[in-house]
PDB file of N, CA and C in Angstrom:
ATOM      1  N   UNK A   1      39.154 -35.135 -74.211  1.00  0.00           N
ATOM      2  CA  UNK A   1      38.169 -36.145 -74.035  1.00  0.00           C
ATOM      3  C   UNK A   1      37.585 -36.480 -75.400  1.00  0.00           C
ATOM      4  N   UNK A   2      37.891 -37.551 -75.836  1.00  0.00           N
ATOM      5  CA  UNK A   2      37.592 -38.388 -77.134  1.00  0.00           C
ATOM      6  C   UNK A   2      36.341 -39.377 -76.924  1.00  0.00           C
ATOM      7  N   UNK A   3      35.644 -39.423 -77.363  1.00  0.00           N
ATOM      8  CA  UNK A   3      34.771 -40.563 -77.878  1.00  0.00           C
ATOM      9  C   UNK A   3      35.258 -41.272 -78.250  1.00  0.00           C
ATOM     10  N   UNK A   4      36.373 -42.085 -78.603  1.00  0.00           N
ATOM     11  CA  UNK A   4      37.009 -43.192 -78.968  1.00  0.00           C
ATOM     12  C   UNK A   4      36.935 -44.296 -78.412  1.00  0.00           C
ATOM     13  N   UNK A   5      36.467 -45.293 -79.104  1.00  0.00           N
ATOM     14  CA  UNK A   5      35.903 -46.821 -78.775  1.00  0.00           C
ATOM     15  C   UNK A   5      36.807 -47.296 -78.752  1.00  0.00           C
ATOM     16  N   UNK A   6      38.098 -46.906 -78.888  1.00  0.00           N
ATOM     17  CA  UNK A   6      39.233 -47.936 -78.585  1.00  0.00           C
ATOM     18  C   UNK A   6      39.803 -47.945 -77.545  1.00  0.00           C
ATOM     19  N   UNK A   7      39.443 -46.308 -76.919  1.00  0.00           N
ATOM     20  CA  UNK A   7      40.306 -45.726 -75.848  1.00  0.00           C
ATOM     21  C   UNK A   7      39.917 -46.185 -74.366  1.00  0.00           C
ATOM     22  N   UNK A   8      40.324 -47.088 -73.442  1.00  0.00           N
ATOM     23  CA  UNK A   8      39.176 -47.341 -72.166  1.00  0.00           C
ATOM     24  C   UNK A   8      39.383 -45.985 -71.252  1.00  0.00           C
ATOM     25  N   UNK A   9      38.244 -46.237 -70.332  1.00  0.00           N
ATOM     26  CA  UNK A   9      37.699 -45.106 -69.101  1.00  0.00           C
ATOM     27  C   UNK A   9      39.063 -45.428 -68.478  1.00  0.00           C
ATOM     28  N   UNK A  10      38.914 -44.410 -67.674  1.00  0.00           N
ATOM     29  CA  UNK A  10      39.802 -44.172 -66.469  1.00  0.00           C
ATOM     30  C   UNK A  10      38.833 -43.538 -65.164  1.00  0.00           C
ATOM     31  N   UNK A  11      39.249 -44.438 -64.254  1.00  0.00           N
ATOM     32  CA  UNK A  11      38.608 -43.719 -63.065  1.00  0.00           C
ATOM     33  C   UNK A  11      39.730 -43.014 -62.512  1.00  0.00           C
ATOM     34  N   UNK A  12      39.135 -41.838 -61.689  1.00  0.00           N
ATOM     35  CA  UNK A  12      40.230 -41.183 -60.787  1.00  0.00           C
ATOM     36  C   UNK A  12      39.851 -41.124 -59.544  1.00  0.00           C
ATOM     37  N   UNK A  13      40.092 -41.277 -58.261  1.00  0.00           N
ATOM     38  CA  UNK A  13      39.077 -40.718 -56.980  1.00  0.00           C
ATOM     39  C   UNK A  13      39.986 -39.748 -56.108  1.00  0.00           C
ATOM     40  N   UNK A  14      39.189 -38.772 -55.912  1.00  0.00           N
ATOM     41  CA  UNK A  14      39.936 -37.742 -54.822  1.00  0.00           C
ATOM     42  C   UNK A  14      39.957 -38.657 -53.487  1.00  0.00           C
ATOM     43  N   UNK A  15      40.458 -38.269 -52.551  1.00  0.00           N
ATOM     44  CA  UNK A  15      40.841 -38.279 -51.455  1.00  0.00           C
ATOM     45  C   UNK A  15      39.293 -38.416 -50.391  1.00  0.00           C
ATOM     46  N   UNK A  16      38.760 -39.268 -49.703  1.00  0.00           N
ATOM     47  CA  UNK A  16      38.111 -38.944 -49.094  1.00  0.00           C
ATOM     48  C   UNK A  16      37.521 -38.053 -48.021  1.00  0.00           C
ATOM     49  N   UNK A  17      36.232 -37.148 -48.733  1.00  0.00           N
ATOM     50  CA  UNK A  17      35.807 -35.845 -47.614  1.00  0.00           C
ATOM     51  C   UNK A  17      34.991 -36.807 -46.653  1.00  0.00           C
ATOM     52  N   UNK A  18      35.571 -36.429 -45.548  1.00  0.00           N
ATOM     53  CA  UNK A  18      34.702 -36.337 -43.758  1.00  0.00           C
ATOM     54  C   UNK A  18      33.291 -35.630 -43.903  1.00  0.00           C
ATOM     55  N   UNK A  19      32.322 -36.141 -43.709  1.00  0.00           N
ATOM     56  CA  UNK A  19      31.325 -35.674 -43.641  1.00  0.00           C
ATOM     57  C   UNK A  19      29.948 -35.942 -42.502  1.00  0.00           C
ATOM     58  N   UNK A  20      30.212 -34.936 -41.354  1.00  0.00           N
ATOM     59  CA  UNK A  20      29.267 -35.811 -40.106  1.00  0.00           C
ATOM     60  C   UNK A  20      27.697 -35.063 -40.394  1.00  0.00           C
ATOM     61  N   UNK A  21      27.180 -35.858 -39.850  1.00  0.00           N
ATOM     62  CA  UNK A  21      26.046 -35.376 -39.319  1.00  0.00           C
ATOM     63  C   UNK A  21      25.287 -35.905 -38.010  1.00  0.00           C
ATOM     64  N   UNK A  22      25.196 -34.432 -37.381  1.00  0.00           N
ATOM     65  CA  UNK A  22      24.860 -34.738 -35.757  1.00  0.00           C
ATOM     66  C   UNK A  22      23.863 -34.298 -35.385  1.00  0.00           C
ATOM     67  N   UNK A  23      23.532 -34.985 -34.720  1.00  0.00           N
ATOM     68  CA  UNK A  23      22.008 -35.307 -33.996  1.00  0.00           C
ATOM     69  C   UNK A  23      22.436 -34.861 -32.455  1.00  0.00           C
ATOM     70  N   UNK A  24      21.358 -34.571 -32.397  1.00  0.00           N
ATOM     71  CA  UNK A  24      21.245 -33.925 -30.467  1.00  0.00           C
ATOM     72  C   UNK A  24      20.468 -34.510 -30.493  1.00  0.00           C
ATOM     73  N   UNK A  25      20.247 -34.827 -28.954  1.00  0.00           N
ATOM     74  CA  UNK A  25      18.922 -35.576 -27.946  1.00  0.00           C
ATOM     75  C   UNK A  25      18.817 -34.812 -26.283  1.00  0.00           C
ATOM     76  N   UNK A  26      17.959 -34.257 -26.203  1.00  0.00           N
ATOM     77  CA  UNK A  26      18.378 -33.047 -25.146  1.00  0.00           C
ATOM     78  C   UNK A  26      17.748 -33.894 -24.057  1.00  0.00           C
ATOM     79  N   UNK A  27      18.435 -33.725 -22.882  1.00  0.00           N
ATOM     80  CA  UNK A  27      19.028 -33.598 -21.943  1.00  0.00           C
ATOM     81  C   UNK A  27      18.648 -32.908 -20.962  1.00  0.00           C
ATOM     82  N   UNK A  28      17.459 -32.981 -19.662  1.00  0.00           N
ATOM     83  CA  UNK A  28      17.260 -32.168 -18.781  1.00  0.00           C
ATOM     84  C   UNK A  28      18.284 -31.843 -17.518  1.00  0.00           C
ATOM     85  N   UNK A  29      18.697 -30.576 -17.615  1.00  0.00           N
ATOM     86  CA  UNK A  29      19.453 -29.831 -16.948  1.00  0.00           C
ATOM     87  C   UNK A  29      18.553 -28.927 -15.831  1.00  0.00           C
ATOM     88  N   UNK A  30      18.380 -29.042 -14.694  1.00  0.00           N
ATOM     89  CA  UNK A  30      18.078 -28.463 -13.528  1.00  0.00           C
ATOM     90  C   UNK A  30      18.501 -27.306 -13.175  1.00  0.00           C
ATOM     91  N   UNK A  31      18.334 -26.067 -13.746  1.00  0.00           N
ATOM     92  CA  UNK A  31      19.093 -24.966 -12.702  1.00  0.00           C
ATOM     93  C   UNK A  31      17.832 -24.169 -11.926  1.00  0.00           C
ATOM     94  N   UNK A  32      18.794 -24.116 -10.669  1.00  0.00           N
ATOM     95  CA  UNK A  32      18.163 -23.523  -9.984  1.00  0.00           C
ATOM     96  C   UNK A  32      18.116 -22.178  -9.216  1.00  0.00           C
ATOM     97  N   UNK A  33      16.922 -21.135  -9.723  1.00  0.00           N
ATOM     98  CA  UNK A  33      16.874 -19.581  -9.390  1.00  0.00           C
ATOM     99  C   UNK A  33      16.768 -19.313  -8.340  1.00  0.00           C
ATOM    100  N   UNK A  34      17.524 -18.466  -7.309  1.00  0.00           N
ATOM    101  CA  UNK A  34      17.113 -18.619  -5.836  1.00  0.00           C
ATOM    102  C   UNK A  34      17.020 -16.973  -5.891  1.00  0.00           C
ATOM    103  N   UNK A  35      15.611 -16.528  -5.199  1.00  0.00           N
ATOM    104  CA  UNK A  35      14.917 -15.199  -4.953  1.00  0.00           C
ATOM    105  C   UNK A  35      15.036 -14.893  -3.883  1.00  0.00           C
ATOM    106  N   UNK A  36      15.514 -14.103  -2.852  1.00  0.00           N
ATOM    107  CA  UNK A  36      15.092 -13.270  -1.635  1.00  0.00           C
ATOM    108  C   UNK A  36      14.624 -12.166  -1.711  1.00  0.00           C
ATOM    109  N   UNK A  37      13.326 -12.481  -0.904  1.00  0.00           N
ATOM    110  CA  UNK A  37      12.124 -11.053  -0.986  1.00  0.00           C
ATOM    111  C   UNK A  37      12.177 -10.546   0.116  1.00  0.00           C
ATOM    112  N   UNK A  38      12.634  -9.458   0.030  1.00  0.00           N
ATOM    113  CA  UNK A  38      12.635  -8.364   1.528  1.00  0.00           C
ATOM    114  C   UNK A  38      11.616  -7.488   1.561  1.00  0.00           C
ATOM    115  N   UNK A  39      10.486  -8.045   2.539  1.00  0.00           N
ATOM    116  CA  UNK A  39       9.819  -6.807   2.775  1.00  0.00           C
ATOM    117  C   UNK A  39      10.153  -6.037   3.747  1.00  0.00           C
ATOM    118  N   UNK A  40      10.241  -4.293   3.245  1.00  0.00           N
ATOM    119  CA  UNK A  40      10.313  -3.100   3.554  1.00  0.00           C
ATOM    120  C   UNK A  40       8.940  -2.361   3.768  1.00  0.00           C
ATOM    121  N   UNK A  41       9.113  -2.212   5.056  1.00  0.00           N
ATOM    122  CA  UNK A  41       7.549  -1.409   5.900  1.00  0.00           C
ATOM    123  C   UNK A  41       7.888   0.095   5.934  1.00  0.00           C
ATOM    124  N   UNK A  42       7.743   0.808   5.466  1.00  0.00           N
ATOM    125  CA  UNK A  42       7.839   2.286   5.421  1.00  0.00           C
ATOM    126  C   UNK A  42       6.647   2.877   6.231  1.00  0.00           C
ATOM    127  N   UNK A  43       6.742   4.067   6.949  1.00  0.00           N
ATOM    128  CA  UNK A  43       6.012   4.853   7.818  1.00  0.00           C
ATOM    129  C   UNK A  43       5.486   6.184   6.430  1.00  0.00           C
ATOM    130  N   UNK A  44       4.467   6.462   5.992  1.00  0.00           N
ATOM    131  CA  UNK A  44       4.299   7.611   5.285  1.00  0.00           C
ATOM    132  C   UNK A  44       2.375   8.400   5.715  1.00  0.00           C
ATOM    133  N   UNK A  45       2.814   9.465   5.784  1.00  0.00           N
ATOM    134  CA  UNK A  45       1.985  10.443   6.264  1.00  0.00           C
ATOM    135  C   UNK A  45       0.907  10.560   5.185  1.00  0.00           C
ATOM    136  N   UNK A  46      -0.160  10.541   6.029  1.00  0.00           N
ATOM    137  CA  UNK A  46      -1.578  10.280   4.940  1.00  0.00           C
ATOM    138  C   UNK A  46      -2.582  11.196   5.803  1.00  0.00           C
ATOM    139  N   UNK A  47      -2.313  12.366   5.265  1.00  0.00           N
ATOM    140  CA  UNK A  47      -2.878  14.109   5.784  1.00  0.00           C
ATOM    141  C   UNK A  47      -5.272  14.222   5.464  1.00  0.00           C
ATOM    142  N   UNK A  48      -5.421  13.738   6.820  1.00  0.00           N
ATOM    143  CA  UNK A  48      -6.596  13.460   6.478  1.00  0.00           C
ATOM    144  C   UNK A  48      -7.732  15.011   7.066  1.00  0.00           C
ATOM    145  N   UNK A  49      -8.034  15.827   6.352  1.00  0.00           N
ATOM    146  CA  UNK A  49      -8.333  16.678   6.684  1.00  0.00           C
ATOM    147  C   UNK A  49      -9.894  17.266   7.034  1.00  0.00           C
ATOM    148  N   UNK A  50      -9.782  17.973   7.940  1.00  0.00           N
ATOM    149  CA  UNK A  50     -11.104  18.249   8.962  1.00  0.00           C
ATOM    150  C   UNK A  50     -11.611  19.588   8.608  1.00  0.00           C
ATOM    151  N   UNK A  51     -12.804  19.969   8.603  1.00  0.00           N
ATOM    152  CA  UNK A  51     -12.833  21.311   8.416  1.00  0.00           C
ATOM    153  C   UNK A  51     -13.760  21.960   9.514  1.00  0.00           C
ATOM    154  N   UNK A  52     -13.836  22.889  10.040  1.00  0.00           N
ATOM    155  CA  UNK A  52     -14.678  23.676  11.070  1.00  0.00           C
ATOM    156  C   UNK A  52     -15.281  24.435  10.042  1.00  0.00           C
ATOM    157  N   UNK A  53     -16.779  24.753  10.551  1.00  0.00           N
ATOM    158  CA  UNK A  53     -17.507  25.682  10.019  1.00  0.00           C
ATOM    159  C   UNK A  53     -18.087  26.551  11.354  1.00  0.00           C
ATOM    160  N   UNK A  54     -17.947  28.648  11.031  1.00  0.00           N
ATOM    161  CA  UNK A  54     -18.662  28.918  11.766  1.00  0.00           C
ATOM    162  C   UNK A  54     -19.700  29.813  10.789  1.00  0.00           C
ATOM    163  N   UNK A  55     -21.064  30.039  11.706  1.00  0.00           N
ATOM    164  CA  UNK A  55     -21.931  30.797  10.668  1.00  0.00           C
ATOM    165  C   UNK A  55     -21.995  32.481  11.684  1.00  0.00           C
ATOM    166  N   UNK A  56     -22.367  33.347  10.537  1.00  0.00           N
ATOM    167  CA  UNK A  56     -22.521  34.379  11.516  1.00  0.00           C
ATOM    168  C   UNK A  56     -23.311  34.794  10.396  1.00  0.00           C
ATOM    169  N   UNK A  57     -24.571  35.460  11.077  1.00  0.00           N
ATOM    170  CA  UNK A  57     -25.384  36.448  10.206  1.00  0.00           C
ATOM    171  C   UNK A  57     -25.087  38.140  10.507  1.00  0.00           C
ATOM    172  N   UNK A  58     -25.490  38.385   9.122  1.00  0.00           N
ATOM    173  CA  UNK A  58     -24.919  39.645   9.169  1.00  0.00           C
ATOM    174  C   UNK A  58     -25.909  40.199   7.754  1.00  0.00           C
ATOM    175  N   UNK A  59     -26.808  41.397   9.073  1.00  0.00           N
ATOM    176  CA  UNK A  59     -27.803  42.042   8.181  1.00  0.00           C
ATOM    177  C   UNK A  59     -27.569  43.089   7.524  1.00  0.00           C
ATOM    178  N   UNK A  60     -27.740  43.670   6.215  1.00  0.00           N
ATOM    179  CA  UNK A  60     -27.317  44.751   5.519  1.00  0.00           C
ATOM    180  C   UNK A  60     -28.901  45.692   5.038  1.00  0.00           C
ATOM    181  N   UNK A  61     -28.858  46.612   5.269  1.00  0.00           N
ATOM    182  CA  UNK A  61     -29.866  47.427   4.328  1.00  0.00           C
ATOM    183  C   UNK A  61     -30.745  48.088   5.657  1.00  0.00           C
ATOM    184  N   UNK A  62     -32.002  48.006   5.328  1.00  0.00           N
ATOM    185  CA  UNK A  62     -32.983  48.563   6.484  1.00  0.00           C
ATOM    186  C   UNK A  62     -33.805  47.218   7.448  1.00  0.00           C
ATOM    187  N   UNK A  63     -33.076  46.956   7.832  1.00  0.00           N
ATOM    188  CA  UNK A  63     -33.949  45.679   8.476  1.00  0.00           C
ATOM    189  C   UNK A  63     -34.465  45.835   9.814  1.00  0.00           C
ATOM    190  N   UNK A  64     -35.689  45.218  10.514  1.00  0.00           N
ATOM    191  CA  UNK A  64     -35.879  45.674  11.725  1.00  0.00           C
ATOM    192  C   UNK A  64     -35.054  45.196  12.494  1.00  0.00           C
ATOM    193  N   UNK A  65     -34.567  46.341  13.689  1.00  0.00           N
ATOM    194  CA  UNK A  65     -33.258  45.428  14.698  1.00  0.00           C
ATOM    195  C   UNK A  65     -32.063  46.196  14.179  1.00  0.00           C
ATOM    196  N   UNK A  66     -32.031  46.717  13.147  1.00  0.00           N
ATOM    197  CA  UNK A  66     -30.706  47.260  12.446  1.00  0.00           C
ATOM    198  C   UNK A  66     -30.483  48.702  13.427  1.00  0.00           C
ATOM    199  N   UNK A  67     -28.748  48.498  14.026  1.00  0.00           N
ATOM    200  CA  UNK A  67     -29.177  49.996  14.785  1.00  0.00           C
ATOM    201  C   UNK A  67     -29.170  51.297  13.964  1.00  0.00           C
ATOM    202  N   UNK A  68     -28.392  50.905  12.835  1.00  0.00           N
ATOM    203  CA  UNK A  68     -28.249  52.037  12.309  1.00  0.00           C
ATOM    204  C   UNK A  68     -29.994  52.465  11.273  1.00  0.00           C
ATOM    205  N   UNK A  69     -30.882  51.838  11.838  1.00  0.00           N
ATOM    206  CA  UNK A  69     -32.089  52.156  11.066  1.00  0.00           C
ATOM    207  C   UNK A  69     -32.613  53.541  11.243  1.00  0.00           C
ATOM    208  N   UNK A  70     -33.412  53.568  11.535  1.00  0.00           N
ATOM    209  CA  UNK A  70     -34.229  55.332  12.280  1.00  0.00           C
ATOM    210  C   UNK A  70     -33.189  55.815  13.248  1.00  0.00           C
ATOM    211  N   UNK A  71     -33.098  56.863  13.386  1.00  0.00           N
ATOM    212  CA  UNK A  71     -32.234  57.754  14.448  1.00  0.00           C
ATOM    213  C   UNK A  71     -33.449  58.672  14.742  1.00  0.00           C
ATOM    214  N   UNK A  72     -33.150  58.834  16.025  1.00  0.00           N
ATOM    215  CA  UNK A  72     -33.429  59.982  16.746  1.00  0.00           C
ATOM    216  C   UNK A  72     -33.138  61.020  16.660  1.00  0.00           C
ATOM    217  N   UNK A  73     -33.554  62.308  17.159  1.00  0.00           N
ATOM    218  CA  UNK A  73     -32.871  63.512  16.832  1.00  0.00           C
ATOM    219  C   UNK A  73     -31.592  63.441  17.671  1.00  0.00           C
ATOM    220  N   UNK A  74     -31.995  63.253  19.013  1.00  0.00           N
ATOM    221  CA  UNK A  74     -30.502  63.699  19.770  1.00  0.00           C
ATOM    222  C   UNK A  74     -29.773  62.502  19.231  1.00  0.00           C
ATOM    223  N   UNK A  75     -29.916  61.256  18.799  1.00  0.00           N
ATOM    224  CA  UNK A  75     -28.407  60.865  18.315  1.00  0.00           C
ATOM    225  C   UNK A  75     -27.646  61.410  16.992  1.00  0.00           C
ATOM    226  N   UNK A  76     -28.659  62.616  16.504  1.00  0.00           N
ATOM    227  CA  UNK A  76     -27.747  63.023  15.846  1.00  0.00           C
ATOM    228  C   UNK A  76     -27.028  63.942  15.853  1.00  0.00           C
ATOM    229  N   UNK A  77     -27.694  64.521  16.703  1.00  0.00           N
ATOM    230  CA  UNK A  77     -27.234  66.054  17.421  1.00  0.00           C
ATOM    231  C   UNK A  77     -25.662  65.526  17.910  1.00  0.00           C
ATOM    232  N   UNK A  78     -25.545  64.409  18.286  1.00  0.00           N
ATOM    233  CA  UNK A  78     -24.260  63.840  19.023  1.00  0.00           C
ATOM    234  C   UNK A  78     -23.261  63.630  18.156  1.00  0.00           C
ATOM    235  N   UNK A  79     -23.689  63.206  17.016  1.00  0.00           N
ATOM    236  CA  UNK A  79     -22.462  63.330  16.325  1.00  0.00           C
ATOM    237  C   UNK A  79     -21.764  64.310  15.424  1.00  0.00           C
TER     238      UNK A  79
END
């Protein structure tokens, strides 16, 4: 490649490149989800609990009424 003012240009051209450019524009598409809900009734045990109370008194020591309080002679003679 000369700078020469005498010499003329030359063009060359390659081959023409393809070059697209694409655009979308969307498009409503419908699909449709189909659900079946099965309800299931189950039987389950729910343990609800009761309580009884009984009271009983029960005296310890020397109390009046206690049989084992005072003895007699002959109940001891008996044993």
């Amino acid at each position: 490649m000369s700078n020469c003012p005498k010499c003329n240009d030359k063009a060359v051209f390659d081959p023409p490149q393809t070059v697209f450019e694409d655009y979308y524009h969307p498009q409503q598409v419908n699909v449709i989800h189909q659900v079946k809900v099965v309800r299931r009734h189950h039987c389950v045990p729910v343990y609800c609990h009761t309580t009884t109370v009984s009271v009983e008194d029960v005296y310890c020591g020397d109390f009046e009424g206690n049989n084992r309080g005072a003895q007699t002679s002959a109940l001891r003679k008996k044993r």
